[in-house]
Protein backbone atom coordinates (compact mmCIF):
# COMPACT_ATOMS: atom_id res chain seq x y z
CA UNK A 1 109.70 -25.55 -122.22
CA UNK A 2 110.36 -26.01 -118.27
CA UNK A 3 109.04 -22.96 -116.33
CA UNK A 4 109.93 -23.45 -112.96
CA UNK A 5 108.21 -21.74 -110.24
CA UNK A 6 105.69 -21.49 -112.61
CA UNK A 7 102.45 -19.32 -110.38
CA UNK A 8 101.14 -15.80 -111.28
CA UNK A 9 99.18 -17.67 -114.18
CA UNK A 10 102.32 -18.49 -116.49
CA UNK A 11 100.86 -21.86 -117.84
CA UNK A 12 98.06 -19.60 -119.16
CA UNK A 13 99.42 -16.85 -120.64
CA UNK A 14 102.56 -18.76 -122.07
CA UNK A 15 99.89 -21.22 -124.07
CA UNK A 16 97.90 -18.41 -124.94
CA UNK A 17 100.46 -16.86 -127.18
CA UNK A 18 102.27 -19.78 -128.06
CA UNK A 19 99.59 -22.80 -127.84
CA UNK A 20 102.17 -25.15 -130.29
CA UNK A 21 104.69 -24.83 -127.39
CA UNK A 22 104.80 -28.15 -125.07
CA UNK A 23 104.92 -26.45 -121.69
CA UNK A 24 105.78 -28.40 -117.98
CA UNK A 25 105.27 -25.98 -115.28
CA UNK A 26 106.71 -26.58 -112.01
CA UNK A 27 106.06 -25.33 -108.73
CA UNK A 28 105.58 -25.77 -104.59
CA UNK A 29 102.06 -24.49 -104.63
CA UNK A 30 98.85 -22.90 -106.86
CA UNK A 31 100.11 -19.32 -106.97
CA UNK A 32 97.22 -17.27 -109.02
CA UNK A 33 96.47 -19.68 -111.36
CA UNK A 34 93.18 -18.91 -113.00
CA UNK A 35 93.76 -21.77 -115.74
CA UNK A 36 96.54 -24.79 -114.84
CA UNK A 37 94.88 -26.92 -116.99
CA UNK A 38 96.64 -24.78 -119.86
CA UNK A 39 100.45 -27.00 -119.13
CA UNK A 40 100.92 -30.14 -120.92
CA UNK A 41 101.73 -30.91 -117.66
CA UNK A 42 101.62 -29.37 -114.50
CA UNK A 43 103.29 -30.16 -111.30
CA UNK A 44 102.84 -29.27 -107.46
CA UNK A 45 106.01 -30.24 -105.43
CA UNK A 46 106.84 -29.69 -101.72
CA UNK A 47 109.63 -27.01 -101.02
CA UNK A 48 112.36 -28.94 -99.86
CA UNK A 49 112.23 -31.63 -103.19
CA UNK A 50 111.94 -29.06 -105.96
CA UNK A 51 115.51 -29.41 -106.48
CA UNK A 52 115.28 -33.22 -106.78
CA UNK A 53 111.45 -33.05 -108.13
CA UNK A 54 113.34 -30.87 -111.71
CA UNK A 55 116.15 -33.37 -112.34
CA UNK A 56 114.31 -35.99 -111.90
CA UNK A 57 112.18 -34.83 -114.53
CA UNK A 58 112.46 -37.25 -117.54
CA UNK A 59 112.69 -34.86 -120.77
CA UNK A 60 115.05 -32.35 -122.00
CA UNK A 61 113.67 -29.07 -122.49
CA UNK A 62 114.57 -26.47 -125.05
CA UNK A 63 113.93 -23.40 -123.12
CA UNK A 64 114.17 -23.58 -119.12
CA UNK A 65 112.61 -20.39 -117.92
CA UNK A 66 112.95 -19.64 -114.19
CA UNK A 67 111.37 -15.80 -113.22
CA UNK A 68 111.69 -14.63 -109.77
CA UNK A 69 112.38 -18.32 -108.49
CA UNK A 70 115.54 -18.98 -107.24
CA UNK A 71 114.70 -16.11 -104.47
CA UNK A 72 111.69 -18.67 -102.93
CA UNK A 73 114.30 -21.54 -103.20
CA UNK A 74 115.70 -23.53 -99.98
CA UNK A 75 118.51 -24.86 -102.36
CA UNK A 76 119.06 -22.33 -105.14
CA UNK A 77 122.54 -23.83 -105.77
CA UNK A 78 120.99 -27.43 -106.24
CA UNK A 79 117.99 -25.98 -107.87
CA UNK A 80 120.24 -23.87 -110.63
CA UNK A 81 121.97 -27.20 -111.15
CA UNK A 82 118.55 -29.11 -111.73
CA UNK A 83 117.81 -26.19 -114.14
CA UNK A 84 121.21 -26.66 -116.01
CA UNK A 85 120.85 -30.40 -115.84
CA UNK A 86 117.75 -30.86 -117.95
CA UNK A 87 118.32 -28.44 -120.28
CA UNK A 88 119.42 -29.63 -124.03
CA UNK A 89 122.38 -28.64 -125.35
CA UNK A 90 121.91 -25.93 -127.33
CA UNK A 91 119.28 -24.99 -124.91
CA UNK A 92 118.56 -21.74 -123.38
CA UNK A 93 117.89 -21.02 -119.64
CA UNK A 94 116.53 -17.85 -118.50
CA UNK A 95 117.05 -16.22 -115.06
CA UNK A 96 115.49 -13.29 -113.29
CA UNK A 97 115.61 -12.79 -109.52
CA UNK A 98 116.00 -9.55 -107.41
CA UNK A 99 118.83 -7.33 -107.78
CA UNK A 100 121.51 -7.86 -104.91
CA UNK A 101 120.71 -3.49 -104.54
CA UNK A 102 117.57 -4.29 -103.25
CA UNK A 103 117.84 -4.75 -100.01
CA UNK A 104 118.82 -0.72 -100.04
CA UNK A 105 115.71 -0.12 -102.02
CA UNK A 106 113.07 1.88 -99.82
CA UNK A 107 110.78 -0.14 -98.05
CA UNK A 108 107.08 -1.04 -98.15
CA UNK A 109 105.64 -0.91 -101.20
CA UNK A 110 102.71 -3.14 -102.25
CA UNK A 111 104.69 -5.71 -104.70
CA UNK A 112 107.83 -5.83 -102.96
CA UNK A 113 110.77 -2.71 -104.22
CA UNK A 114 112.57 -4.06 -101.09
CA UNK A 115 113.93 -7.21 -100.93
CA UNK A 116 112.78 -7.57 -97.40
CA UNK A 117 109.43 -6.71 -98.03
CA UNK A 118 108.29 -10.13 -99.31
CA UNK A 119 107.79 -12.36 -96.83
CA UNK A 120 108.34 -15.71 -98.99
CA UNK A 121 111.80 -14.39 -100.01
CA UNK A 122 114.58 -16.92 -98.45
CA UNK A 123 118.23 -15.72 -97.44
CA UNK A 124 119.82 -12.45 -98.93
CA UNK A 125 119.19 -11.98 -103.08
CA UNK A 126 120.73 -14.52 -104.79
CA UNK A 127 124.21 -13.36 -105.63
CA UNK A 128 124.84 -12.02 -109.27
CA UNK A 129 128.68 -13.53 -109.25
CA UNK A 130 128.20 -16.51 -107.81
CA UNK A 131 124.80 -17.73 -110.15
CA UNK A 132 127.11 -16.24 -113.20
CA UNK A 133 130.24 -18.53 -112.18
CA UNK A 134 128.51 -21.50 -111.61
CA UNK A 135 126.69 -21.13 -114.87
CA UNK A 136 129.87 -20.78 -116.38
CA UNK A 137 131.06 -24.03 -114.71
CA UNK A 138 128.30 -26.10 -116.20
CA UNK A 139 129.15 -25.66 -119.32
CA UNK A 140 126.85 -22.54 -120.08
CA UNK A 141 127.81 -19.85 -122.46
CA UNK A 142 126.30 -16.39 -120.91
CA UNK A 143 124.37 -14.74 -123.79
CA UNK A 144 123.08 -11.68 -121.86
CA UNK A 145 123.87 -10.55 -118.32
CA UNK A 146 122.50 -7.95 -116.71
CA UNK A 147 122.94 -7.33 -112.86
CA UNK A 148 120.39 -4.58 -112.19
CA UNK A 149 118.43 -4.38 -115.38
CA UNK A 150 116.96 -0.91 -116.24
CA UNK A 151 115.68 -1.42 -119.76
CA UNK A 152 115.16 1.80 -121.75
CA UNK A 153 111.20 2.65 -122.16
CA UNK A 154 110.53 1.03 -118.93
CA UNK A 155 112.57 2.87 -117.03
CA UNK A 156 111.37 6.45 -118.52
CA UNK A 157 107.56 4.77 -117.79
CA UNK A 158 108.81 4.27 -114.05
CA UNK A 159 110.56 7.52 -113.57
CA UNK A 160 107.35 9.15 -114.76
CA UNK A 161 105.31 7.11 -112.47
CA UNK A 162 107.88 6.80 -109.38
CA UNK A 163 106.19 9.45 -107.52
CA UNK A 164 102.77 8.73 -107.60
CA UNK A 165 103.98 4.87 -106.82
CA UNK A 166 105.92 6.47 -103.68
CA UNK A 167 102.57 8.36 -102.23
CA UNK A 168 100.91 5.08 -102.90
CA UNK A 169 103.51 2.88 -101.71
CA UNK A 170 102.65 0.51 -104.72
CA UNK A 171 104.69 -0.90 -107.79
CA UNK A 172 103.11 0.93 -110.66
CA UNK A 173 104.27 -0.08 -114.13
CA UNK A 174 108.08 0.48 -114.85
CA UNK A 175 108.79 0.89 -111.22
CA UNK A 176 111.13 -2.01 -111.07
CA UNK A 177 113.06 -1.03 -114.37
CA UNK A 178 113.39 2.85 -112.70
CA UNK A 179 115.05 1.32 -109.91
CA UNK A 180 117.09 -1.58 -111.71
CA UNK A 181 115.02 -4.36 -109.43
CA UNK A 182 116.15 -7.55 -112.03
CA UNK A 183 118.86 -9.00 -112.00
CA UNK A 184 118.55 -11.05 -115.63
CA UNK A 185 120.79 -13.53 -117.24
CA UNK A 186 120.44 -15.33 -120.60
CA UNK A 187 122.65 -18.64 -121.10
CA UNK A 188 123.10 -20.94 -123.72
CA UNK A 189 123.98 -24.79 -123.13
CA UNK A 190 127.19 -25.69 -124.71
């Protein structure tokens, strides 16, 4: 498995429930890892080669997983194409990344509703149409598309929640699946 833009502790909790796994996390920095040392291999990359620095990459991976990355990117087309590139056939990629709606989303909440409210966010959201196409083009079968995901217990959790997480101006749980924040896409490698 390739998770790139792997912070927020993914090497740990990934190995944690699935230690038999052979995981290569990828990122540009040491984003709230407690435990790193949990990837078979780990690797820190400046911004501007993290395109080149994940097709370069010598293995073919299984399972690509890239959550809330392609936002951060400087290159998402080249990056999505890295992705694509070392994936096996038969492989599976995973995508999630801000909704294109959320830049109409109400602004500041702590853990970003907004688009705009997250500083490290590059550009406009990455657009839903375009990432879909050019998956397409590459020779990837879309499995499971959804361009503002709102999935079913989540969203009655956040709708619940979505007023106390409006006086507090803070993402509470189910918050982003009340609003449809994810975009989410599932492919398959031909």
């Amino acid at each position: 498995m390739l998770d790139a833009g792997c912070g927020n502790n993914s090497p740990y909790y990934i190995k944690s429930k699935y230690p038999d796994i052979i995981y290569t996390g990828i990122d540009v920095g040491d984003y709230n890892q407690i435990n790193p040392n949990s990837a078979d291999k780990y690797i820190i990359v400046e911004p501007d080669k993290f395109a080149e620095a994940i097709a370069s990459l010598p293995q073919r991976f299984d399972t690509v997983i890239s959550s809330h990355n392609l936002e951060h990117c400087n290159d998402r087309e080249k990056t999505l194409e890295a992705l694509i590139k070392v994936l096996k056939n038969n492989g599976y990629l995973y995508l999630s990344f801000p909704s294109e709606k959320t830049v109409n989303f109400p602004g500041f909440r702590r853990g970003s509703l907004n688009y705009y409210d997250d500083p490290s966010h590059k550009y406009s959201p990455p657009d839903y149409n375009k990432t879909i196409a050019a998956l397409q083009q590459n020779n990837m079968e879309i499995i499971f598309a959804n361009k503002s995901y709102k999935p079913f217990f989540m969203y009655w959790i956040g709708f619940f929640l979505e007023r106390k997480s409006k006086k507090d101006k803070e993402i509470k749980n189910g918050t982003w699946a009340y609003w449809g924040f994810e975009t989410i896409i599932w492919a398959k490698k031909k």
